[in-house]
Protein backbone atom coordinates (compact mmCIF):
# COMPACT_ATOMS: atom_id res chain seq x y z
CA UNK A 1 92.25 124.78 73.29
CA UNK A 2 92.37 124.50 77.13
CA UNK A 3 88.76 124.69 77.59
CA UNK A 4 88.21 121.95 74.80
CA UNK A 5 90.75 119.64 77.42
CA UNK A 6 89.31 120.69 80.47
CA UNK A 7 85.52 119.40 78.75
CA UNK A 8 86.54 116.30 77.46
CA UNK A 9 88.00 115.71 81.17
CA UNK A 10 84.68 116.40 82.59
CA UNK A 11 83.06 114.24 80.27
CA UNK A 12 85.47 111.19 80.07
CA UNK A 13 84.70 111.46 84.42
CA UNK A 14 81.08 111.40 83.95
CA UNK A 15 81.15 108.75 81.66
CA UNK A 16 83.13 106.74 83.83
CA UNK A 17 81.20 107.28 86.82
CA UNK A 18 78.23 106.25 84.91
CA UNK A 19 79.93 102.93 83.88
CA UNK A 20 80.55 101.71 87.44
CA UNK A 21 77.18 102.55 88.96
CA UNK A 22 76.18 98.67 88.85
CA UNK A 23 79.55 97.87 90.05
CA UNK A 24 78.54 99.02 93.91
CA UNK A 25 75.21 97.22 93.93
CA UNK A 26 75.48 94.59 96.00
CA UNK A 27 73.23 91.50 94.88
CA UNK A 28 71.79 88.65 97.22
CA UNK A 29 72.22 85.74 97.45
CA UNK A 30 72.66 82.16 99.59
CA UNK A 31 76.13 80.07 100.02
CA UNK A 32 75.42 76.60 98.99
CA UNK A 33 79.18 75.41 98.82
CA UNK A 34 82.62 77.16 100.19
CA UNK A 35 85.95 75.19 98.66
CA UNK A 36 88.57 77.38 100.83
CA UNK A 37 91.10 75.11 99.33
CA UNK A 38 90.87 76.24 95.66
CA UNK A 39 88.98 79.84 96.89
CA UNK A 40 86.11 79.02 95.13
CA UNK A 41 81.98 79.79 96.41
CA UNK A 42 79.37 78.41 95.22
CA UNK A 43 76.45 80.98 95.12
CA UNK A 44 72.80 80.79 94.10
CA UNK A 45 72.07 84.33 93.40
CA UNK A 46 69.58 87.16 92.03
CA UNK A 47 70.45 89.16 89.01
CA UNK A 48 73.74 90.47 88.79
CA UNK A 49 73.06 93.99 86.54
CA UNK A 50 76.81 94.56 86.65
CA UNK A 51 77.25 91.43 84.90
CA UNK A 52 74.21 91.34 82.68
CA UNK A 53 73.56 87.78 84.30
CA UNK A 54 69.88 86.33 85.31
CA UNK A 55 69.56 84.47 88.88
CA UNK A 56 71.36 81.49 88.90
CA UNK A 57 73.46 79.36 90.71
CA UNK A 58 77.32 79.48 89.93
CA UNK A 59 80.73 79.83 91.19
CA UNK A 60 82.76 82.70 92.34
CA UNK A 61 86.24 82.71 93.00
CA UNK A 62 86.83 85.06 96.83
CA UNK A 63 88.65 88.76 95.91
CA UNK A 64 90.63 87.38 99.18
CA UNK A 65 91.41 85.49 102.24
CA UNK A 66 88.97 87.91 104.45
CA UNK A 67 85.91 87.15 102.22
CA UNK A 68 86.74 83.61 101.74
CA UNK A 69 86.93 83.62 105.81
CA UNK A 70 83.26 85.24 106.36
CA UNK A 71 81.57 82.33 103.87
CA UNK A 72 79.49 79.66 105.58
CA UNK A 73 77.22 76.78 103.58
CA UNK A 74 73.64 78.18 103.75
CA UNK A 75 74.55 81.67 105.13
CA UNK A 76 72.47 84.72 103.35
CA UNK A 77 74.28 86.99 101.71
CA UNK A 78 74.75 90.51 99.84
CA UNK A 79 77.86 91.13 97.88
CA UNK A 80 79.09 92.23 94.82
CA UNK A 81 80.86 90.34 92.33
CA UNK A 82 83.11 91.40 89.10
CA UNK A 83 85.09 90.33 86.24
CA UNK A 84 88.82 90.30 88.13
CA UNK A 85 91.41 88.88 85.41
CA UNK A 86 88.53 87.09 83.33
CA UNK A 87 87.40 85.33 86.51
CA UNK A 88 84.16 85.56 88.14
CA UNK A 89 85.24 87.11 91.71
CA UNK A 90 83.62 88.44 94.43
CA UNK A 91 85.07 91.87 95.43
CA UNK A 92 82.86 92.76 98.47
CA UNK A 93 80.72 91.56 101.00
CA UNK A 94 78.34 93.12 103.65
């Protein structure tokens, strides 16, 4: 029975791992708009896999203060963004 746990284990990890392999890619993109007041970016963007979205233009809310901080109008970009509570957020930034 212990070796029946120990593979369903291994396999519930490799499926997970598997899962969140888009996650990490970071996707590029351009600022067009930064609202710091309601922590919102506007972001025209390639394809974000993760998401299953085309390239498009659309807005993200900031995962926090320090990515909201590093966002400038017309500044090139790579992050990666991610469902966070049903919202559109960006969760990381190079």
């Amino acid at each position: 029975m212990k070796p029946l746990i120990n593979l369903a284990l291994a396999a519930a990890l490799v499926m997970g791992s598997l899962g969140s392999g888009f996650a990490n890619e970071f996707t590029k993109g351009v600022v067009k708009k930064v609202d710091a007041k309601a922590g919102k970016i506007t972001v025209i963007h390639e394809e974000l896999k993760n998401l299953e979205m085309p390239a498009m233009t659309m807005v993200f809310r900031a995962g926090d203060d320090a990515i909201l901080a590093k966002m400038r109008e017309g500044a090139e970009i790579e992050f990666v963004a991610d469902r966070v509570n049903g919202k559109l957020t960006i969760v990381a930034l190079k």
